[in-house]
C-alpha atoms as a PDB file:
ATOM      1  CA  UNK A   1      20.360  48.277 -62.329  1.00  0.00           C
ATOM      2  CA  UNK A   2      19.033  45.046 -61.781  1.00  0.00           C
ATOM      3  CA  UNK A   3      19.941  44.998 -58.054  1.00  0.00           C
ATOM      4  CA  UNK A   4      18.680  47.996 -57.751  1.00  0.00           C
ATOM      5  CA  UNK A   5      15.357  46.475 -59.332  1.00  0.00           C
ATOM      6  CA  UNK A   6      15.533  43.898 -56.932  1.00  0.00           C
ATOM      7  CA  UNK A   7      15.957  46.368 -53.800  1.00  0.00           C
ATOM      8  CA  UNK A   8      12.572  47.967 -54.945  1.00  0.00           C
ATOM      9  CA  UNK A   9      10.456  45.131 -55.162  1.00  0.00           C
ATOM     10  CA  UNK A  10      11.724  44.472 -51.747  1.00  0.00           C
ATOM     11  CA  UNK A  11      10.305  47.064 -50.463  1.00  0.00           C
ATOM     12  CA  UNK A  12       7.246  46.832 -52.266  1.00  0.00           C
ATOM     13  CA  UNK A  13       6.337  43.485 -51.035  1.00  0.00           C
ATOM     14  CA  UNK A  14       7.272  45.012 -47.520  1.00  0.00           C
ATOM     15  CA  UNK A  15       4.680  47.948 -47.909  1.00  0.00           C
ATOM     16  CA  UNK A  16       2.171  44.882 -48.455  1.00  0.00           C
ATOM     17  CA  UNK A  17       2.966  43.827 -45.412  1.00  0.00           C
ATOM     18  CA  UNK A  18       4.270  40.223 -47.111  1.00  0.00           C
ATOM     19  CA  UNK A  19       6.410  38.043 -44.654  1.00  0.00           C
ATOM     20  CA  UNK A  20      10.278  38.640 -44.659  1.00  0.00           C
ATOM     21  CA  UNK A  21      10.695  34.541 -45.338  1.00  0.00           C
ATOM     22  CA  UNK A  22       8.355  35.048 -48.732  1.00  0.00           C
ATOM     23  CA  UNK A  23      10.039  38.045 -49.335  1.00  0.00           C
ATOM     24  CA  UNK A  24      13.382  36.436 -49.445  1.00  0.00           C
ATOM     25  CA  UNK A  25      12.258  33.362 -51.087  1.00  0.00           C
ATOM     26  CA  UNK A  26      10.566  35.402 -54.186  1.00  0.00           C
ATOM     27  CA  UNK A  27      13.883  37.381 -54.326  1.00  0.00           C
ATOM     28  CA  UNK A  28      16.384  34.062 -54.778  1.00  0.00           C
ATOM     29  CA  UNK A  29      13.810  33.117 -56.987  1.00  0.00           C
ATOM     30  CA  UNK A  30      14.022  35.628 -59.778  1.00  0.00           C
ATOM     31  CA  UNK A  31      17.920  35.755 -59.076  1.00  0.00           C
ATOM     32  CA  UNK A  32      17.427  31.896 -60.236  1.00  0.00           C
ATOM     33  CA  UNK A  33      15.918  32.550 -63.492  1.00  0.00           C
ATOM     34  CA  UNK A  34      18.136  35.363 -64.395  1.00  0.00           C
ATOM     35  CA  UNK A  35      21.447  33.085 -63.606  1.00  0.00           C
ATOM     36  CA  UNK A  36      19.322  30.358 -65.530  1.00  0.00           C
ATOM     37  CA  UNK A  37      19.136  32.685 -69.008  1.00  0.00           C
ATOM     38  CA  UNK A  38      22.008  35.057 -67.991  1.00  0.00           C
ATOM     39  CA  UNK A  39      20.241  37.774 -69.124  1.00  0.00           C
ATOM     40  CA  UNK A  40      18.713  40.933 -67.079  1.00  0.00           C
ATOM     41  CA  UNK A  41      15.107  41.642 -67.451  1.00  0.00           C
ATOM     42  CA  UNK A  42      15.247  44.075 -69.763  1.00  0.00           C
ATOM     43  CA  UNK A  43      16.166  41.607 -72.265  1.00  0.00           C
ATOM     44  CA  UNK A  44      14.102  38.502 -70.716  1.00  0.00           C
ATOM     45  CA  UNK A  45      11.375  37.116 -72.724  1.00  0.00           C
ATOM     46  CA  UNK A  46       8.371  34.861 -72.727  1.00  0.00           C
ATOM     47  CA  UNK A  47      10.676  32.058 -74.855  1.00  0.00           C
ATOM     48  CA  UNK A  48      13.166  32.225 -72.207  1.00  0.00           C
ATOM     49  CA  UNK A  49      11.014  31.775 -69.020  1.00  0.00           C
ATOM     50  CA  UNK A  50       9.122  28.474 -70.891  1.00  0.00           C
ATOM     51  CA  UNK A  51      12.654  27.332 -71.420  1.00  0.00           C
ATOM     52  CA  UNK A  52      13.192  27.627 -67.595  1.00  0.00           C
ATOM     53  CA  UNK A  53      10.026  26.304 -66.607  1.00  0.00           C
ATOM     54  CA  UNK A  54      10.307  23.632 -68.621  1.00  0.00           C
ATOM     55  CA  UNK A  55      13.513  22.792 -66.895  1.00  0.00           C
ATOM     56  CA  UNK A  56      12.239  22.572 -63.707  1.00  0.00           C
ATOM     57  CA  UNK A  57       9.996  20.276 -64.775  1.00  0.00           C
ATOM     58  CA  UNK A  58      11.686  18.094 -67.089  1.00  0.00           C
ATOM     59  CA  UNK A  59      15.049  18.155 -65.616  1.00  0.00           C
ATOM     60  CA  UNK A  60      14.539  18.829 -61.739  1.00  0.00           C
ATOM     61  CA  UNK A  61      11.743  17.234 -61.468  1.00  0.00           C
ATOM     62  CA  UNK A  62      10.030  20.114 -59.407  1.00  0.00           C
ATOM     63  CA  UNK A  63       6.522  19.617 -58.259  1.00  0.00           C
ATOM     64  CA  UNK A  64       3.662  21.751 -59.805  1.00  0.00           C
ATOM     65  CA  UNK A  65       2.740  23.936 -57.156  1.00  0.00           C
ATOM     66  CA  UNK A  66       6.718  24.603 -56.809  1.00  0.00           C
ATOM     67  CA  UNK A  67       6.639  25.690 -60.417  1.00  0.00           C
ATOM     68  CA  UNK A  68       3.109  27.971 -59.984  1.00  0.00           C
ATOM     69  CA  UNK A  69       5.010  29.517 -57.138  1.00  0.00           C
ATOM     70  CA  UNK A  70       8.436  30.088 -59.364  1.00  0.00           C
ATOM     71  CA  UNK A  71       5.676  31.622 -62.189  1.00  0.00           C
ATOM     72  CA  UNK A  72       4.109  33.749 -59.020  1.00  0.00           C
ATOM     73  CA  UNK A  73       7.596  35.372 -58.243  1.00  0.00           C
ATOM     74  CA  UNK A  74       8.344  36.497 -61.624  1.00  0.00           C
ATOM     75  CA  UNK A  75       5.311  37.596 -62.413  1.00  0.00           C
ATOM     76  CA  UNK A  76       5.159  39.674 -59.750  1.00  0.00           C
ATOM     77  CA  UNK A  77       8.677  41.171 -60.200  1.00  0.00           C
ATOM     78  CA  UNK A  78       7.876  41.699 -63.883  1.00  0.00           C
ATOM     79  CA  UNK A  79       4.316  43.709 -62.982  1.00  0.00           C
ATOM     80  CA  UNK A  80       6.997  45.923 -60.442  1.00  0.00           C
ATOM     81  CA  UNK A  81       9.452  47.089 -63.580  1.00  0.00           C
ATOM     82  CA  UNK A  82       7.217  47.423 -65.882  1.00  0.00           C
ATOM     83  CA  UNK A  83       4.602  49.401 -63.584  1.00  0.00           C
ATOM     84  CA  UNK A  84       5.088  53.246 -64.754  1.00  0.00           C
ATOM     85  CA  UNK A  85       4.520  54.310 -61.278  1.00  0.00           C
ATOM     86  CA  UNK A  86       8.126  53.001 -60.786  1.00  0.00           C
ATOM     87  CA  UNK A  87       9.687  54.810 -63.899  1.00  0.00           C
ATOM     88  CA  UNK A  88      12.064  51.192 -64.452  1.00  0.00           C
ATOM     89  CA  UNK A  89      11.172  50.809 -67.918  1.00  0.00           C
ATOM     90  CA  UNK A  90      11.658  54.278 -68.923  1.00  0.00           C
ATOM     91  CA  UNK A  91      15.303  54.344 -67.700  1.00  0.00           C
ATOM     92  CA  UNK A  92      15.815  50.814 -69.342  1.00  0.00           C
ATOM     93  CA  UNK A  93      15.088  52.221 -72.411  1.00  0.00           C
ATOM     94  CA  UNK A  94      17.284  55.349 -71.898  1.00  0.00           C
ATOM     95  CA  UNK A  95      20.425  53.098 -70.856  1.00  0.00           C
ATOM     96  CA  UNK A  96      19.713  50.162 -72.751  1.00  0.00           C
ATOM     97  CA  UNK A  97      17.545  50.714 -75.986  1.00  0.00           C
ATOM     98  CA  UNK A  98      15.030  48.017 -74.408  1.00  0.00           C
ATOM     99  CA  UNK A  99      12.645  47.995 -71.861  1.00  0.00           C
ATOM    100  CA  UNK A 100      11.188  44.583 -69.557  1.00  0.00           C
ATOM    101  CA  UNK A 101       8.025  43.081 -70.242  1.00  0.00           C
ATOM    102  CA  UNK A 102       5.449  40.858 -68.511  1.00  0.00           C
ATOM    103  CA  UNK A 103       7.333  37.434 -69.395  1.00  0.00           C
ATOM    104  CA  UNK A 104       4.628  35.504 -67.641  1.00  0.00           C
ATOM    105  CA  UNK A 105       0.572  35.752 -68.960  1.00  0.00           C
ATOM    106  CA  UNK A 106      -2.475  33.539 -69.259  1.00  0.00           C
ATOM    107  CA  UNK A 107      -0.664  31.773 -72.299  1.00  0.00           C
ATOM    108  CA  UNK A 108       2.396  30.205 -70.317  1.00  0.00           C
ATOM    109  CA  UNK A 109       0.774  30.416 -66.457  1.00  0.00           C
ATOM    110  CA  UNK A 110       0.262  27.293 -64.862  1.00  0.00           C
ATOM    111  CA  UNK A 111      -3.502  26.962 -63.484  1.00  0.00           C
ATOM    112  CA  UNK A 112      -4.421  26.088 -60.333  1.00  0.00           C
ATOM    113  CA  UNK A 113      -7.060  23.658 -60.903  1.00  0.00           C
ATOM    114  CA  UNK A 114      -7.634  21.023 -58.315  1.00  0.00           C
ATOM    115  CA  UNK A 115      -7.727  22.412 -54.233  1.00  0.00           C
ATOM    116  CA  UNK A 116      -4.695  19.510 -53.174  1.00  0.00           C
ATOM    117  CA  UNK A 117      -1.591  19.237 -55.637  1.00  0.00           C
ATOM    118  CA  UNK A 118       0.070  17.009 -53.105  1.00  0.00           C
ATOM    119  CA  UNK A 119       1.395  13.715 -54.366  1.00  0.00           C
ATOM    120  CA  UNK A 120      -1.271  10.701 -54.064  1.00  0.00           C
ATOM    121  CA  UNK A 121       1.579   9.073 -51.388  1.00  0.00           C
ATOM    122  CA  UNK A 122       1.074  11.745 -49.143  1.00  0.00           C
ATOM    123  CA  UNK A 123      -1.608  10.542 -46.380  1.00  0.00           C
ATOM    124  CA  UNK A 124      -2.199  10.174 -42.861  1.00  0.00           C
ATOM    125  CA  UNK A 125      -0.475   7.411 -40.937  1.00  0.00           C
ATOM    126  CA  UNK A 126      -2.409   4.407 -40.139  1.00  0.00           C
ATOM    127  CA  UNK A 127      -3.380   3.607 -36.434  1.00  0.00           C
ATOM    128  CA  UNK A 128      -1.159   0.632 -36.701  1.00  0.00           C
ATOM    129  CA  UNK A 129       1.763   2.905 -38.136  1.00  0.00           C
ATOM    130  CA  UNK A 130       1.361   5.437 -35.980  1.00  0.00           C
ATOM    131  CA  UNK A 131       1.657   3.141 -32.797  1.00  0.00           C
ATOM    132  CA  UNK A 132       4.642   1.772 -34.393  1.00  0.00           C
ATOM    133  CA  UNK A 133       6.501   5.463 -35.167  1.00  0.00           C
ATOM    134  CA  UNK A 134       5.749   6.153 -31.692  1.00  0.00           C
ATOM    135  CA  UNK A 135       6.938   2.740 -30.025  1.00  0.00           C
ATOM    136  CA  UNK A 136      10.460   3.049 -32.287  1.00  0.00           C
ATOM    137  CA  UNK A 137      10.745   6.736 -30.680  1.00  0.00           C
ATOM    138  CA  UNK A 138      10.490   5.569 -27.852  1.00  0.00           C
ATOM    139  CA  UNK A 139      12.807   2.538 -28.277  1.00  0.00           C
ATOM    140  CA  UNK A 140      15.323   4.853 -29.574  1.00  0.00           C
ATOM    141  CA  UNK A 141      15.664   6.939 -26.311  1.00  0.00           C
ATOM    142  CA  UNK A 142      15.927   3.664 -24.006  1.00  0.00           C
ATOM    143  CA  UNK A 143      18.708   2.460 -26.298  1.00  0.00           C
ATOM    144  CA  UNK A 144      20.914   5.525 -26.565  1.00  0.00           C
ATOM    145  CA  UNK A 145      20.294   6.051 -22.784  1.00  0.00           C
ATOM    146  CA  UNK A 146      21.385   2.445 -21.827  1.00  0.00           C
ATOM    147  CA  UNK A 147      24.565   2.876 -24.112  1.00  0.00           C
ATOM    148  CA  UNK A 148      25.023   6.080 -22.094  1.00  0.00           C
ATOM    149  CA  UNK A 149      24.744   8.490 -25.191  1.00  0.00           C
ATOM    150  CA  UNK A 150      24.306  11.921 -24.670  1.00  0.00           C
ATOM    151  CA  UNK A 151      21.757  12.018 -27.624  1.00  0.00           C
ATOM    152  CA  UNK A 152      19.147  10.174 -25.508  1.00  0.00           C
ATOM    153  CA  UNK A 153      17.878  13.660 -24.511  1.00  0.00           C
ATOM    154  CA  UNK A 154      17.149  15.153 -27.984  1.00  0.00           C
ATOM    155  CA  UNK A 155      15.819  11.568 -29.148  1.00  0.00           C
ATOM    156  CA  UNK A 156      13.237  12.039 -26.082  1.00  0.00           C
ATOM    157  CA  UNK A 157      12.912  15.502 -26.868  1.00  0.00           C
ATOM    158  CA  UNK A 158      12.194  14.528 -30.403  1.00  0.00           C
ATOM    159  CA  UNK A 159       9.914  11.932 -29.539  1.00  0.00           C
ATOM    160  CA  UNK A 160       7.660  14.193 -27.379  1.00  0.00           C
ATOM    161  CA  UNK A 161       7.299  16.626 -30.209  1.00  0.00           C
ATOM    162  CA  UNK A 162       6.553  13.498 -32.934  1.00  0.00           C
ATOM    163  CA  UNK A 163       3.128  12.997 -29.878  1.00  0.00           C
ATOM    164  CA  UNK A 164       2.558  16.531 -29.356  1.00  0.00           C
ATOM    165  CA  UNK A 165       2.328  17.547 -33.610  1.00  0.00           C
ATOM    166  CA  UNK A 166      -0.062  14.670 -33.669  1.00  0.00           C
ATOM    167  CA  UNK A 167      -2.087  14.990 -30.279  1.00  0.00           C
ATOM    168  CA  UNK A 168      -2.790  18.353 -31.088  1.00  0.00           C
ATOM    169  CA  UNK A 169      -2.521  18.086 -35.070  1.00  0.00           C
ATOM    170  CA  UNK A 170       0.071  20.972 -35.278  1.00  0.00           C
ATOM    171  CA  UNK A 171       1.902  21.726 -38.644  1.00  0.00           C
ATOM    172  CA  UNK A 172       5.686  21.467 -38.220  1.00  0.00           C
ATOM    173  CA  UNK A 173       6.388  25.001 -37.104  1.00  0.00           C
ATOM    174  CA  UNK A 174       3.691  25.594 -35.165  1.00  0.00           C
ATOM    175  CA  UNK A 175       5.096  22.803 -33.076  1.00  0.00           C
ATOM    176  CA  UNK A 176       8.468  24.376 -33.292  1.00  0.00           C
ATOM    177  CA  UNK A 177       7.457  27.592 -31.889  1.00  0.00           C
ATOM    178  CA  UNK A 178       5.780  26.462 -28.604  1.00  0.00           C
ATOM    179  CA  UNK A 179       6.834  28.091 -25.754  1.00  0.00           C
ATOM    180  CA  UNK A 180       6.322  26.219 -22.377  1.00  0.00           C
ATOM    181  CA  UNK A 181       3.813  29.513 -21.468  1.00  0.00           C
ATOM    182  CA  UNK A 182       1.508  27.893 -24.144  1.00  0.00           C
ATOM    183  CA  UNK A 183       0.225  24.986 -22.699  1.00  0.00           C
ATOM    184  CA  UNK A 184      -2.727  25.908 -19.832  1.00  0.00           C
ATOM    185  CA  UNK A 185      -5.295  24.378 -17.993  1.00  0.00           C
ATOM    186  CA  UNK A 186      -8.916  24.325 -19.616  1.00  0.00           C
ATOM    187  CA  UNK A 187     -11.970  25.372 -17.433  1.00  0.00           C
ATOM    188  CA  UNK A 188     -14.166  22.953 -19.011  1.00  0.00           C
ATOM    189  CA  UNK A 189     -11.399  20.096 -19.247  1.00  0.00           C
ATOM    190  CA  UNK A 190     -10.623  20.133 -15.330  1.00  0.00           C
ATOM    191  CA  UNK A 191      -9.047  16.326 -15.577  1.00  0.00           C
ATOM    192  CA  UNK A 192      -6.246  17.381 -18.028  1.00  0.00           C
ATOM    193  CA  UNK A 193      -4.876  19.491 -15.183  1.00  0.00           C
ATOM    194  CA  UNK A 194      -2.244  22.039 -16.566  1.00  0.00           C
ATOM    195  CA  UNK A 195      -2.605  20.778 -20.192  1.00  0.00           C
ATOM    196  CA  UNK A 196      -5.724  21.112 -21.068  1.00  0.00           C
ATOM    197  CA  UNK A 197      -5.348  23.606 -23.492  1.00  0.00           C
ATOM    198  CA  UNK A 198      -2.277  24.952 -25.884  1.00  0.00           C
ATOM    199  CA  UNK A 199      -2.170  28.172 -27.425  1.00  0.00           C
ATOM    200  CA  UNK A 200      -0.715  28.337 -31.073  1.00  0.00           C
ATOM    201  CA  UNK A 201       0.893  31.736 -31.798  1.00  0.00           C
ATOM    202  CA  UNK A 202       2.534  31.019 -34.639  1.00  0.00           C
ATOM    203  CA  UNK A 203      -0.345  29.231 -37.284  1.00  0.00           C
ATOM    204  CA  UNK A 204       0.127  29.092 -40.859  1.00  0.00           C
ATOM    205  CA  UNK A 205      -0.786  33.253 -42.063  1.00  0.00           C
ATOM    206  CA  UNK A 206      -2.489  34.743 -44.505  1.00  0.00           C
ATOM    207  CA  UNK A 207      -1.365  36.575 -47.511  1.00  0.00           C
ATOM    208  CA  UNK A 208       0.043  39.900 -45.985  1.00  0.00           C
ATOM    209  CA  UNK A 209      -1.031  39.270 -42.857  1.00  0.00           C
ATOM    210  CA  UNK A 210       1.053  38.107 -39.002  1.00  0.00           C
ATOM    211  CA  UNK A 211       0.966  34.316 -37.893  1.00  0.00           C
ATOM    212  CA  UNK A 212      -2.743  33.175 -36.643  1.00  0.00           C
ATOM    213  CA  UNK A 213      -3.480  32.264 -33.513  1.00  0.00           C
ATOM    214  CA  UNK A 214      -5.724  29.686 -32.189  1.00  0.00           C
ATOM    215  CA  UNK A 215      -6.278  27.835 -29.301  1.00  0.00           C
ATOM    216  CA  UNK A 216      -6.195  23.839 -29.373  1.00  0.00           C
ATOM    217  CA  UNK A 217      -8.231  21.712 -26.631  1.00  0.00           C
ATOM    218  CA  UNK A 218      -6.595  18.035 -25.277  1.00  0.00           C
ATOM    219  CA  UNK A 219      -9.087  15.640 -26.434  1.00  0.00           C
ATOM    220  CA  UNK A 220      -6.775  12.850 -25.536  1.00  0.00           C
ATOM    221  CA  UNK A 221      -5.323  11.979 -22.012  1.00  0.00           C
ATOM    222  CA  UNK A 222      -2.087  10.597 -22.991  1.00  0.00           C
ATOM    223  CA  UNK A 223      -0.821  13.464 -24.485  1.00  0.00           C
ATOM    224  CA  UNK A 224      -0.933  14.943 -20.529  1.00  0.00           C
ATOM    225  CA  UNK A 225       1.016  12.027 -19.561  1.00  0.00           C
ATOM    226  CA  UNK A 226       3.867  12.927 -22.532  1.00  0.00           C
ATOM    227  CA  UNK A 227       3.969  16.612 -21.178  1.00  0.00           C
ATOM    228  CA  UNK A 228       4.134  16.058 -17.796  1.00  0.00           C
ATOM    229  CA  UNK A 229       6.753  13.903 -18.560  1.00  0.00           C
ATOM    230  CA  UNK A 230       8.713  15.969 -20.475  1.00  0.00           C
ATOM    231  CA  UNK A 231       8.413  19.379 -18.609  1.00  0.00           C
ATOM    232  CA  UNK A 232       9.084  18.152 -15.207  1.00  0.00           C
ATOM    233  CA  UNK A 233      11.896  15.763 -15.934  1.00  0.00           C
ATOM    234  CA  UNK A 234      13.639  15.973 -19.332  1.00  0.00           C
ATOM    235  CA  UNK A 235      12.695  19.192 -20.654  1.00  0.00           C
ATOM    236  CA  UNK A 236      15.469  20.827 -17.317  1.00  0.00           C
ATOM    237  CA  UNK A 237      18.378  18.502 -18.478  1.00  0.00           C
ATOM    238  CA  UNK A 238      18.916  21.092 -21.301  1.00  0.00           C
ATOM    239  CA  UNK A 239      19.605  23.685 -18.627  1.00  0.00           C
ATOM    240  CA  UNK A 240      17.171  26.326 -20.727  1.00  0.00           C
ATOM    241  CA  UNK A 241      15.398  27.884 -17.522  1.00  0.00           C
ATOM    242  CA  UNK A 242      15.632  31.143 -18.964  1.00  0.00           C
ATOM    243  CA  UNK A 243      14.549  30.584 -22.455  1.00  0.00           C
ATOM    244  CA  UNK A 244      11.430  29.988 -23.152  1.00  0.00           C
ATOM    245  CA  UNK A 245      10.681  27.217 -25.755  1.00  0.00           C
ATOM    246  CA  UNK A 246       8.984  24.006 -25.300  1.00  0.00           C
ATOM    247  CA  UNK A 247      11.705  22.482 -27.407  1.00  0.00           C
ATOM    248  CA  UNK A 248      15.202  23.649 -27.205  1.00  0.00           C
ATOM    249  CA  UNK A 249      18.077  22.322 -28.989  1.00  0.00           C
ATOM    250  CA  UNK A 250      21.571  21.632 -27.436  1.00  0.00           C
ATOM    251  CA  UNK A 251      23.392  24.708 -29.647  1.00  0.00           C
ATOM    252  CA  UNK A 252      20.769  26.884 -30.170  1.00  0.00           C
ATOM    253  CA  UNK A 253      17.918  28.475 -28.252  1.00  0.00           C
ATOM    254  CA  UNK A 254      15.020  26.361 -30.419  1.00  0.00           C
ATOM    255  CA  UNK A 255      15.242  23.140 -32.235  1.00  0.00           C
ATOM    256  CA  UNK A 256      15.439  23.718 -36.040  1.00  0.00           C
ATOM    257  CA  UNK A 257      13.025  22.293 -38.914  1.00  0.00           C
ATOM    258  CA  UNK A 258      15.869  20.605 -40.036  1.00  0.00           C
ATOM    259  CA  UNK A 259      16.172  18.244 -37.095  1.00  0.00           C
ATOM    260  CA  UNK A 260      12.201  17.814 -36.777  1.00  0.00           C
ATOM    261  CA  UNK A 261      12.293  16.457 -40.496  1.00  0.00           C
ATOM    262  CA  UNK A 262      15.421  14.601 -40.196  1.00  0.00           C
ATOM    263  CA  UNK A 263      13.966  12.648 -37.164  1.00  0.00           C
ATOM    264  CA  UNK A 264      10.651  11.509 -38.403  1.00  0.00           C
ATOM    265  CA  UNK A 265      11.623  10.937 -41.922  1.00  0.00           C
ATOM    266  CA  UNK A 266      15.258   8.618 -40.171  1.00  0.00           C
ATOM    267  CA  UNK A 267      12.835   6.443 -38.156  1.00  0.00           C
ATOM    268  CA  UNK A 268       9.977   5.959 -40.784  1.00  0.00           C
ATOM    269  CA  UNK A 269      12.571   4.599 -43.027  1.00  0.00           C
ATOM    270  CA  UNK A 270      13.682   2.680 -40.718  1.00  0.00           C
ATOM    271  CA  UNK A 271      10.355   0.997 -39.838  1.00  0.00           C
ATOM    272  CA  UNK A 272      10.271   0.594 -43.827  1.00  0.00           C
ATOM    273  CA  UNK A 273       6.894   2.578 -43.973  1.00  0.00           C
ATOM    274  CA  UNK A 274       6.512   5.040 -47.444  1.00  0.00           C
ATOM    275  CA  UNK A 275       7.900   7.750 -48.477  1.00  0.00           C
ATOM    276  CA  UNK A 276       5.195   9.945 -48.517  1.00  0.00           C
ATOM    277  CA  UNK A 277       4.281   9.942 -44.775  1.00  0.00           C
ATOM    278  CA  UNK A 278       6.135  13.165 -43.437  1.00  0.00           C
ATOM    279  CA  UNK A 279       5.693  15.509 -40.739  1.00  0.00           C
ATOM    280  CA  UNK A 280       2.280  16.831 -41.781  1.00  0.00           C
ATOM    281  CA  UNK A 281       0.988  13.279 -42.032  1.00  0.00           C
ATOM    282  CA  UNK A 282       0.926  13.632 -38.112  1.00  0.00           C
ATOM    283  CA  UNK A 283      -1.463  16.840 -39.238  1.00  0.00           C
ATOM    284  CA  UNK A 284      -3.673  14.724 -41.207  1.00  0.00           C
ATOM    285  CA  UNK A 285      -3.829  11.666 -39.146  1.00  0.00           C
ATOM    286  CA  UNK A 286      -5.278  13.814 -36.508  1.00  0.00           C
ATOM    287  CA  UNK A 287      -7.901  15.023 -38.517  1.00  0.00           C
ATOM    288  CA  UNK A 288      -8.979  11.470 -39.878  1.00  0.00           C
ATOM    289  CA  UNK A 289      -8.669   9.971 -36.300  1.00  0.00           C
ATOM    290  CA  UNK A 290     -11.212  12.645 -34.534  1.00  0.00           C
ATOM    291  CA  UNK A 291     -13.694  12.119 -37.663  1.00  0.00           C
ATOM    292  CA  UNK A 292     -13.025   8.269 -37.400  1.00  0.00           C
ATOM    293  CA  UNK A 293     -14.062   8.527 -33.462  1.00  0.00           C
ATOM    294  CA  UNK A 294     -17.326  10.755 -33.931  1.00  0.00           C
ATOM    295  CA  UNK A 295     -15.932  13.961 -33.222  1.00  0.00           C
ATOM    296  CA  UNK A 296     -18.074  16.680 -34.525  1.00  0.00           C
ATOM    297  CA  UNK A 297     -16.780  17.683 -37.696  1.00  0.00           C
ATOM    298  CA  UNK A 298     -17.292  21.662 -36.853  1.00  0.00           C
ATOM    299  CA  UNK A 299     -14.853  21.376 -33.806  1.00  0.00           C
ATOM    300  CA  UNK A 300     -12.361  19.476 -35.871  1.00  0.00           C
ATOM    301  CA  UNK A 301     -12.469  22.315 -37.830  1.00  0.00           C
ATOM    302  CA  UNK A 302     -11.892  25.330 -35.377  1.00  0.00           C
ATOM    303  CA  UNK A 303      -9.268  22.872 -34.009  1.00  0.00           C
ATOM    304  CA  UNK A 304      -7.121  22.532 -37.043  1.00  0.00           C
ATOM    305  CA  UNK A 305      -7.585  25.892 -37.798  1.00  0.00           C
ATOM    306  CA  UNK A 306      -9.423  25.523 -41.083  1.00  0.00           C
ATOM    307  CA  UNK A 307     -11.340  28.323 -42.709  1.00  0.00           C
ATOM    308  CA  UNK A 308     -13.405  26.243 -44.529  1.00  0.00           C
ATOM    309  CA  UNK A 309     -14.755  22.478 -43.624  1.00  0.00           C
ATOM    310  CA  UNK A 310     -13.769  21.759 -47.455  1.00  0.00           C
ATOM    311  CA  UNK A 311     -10.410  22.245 -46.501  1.00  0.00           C
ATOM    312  CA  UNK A 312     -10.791  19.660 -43.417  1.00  0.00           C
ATOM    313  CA  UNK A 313     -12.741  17.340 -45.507  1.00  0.00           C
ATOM    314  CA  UNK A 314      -9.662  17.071 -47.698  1.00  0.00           C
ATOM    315  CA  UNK A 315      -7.271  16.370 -44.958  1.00  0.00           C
ATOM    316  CA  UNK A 316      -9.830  13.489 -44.007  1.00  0.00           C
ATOM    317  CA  UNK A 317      -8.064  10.468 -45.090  1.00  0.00           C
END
């Protein structure tokens, strides 16, 4: 019965045209507090999901918005049984004697208060940092290519995309899913030559809605000099002529997140910088850089892909 819950809401969240990654996340997610109360949600209650949430919190240490999202899931799931269009608590109570209810409410539901729940540590990198990250990249290839490594090709691989995510202030997927197709020439931009422009097809979506695209202009003429770089000498070393992604990995057709993460966060350590500067610091030290340099705030904006300047103003370290 419960599987068979779980198969409906499935499709539910399908027919709303939700993404097959959320879907599968929200799924694992109420599977987690059912194995957490070992109970089915017939018998679930308010008690036990502020037990659970309390966990995560106390225990696991999970951040807030993780633990709105984990509330979001189950809430959701709970509205699909207990909907009467579905008919789930009606056999529940035929099979069971007890029906689910709506374990999550305005009682127990985390608010989402502030517009950035991100930990204080997360920020953009310094100039000074960033020239650093960028010189140990780079150091990194040289070594492992005068030791004779193989690795030197990923490391300059991984390098180039640690440039790109920042010279074009990409989010970590959106730099993952570059083709080689998505870098072009811009009209207006006639000295960056082929790279004057690169076409994101894979931005951060909406609720329900595909990836959004957006097109992102070179402001800065070094990043031409990384590309050219990489496309006409390292890029054909991986022998992927007839695959089409900016990036691809020795096993598999793309590079994973994995690796991207692994990287940055392996040589930020080892330049002792903090913590908190990740992958999406790259993000946000593009936005404060532009604003630092004059750039018109508006085209920051369009070229980040922000909705809303608040949202850019935020990103503004």
């Amino acid at each position: 019965m419960f599987e068979a819950m779980l198969d409906g809401w499935r499709n539910q969240m399908l027919a709303r045209n939700l993404a097959v990654v959320t879907i599968r996340n929200r799924l694992n997610q109420v599977r987690a507090f059912a194995d957490h109360c070992g109970t089915f949600p017939w018998e679930w209650s308010a008690q036990l999901a502020d037990e659970w949430f309390a966990d995560l919190r106390a225990i696991r240490h999970c951040s807030r918005s993780t633990v709105r999202g984990y509330q979001v899931s189950l809430r959701g799931f709970c509205g699909y049984v207990i909907d009467p269009a579905y008919g789930w608590a009606g056999e529940c109570e035929r099979r069971f004697g007890s029906h689910p209810i709506q374990v999550i409410n305005e009682v127990n539901a985390a608010a989402h208060v502030a517009e950035v729940e991100s930990a204080p540590s997360k920020r953009a990198f310094t100039r000074v940092e960033l020239q650093m990250l960028f010189d140990h990249a780079d150091e990194q290839v040289a070594l492992k290519r005068r030791l004779g490594r193989k690795g030197w090709v990923a490391a300059f691989r991984d390098a180039t995309m640690i440039k790109v995510a920042y010279g074009y202030g990409l989010r970590r997927n959106e730099t993952r899913m570059l083709d080689a197709a998505d870098f072009g020439p811009n009209p207006d931009g006639a000295e960056f030559g082929e790279y004057g422009v690169v076409y994101v097809r894979h931005g951060k979506a909406q609720r329900g809605s595909p990836p959004k695209r957006r097109s992102v202009l070179t402001v800065w003429p070094w990043t031409v000099e990384v590309l050219e770089q990489w496309f006409t000498e390292v890029r054909p070393l991986f022998g992927a002529e007839d695959h089409p992604a900016a990036w691809p990995s020795e096993r598999r057709a793309r590079v994973a997140l994995e690796v991207i993460n692994h990287r940055l966060a392996g040589y930020r350590d080892a330049l002792g910088l903090e913590p908190g500067l990740d992958f999406h610091s790259l993000r946000r030290s593009y936005v404060t850089h532009l604003i630092e340099d004059g750039w018109d705030p508006r085209f920051v904006q369009e070229q980040v892909g922000h909705n809303h300047a608040s949202t850019t103003s935020i990103y503004t370290c």
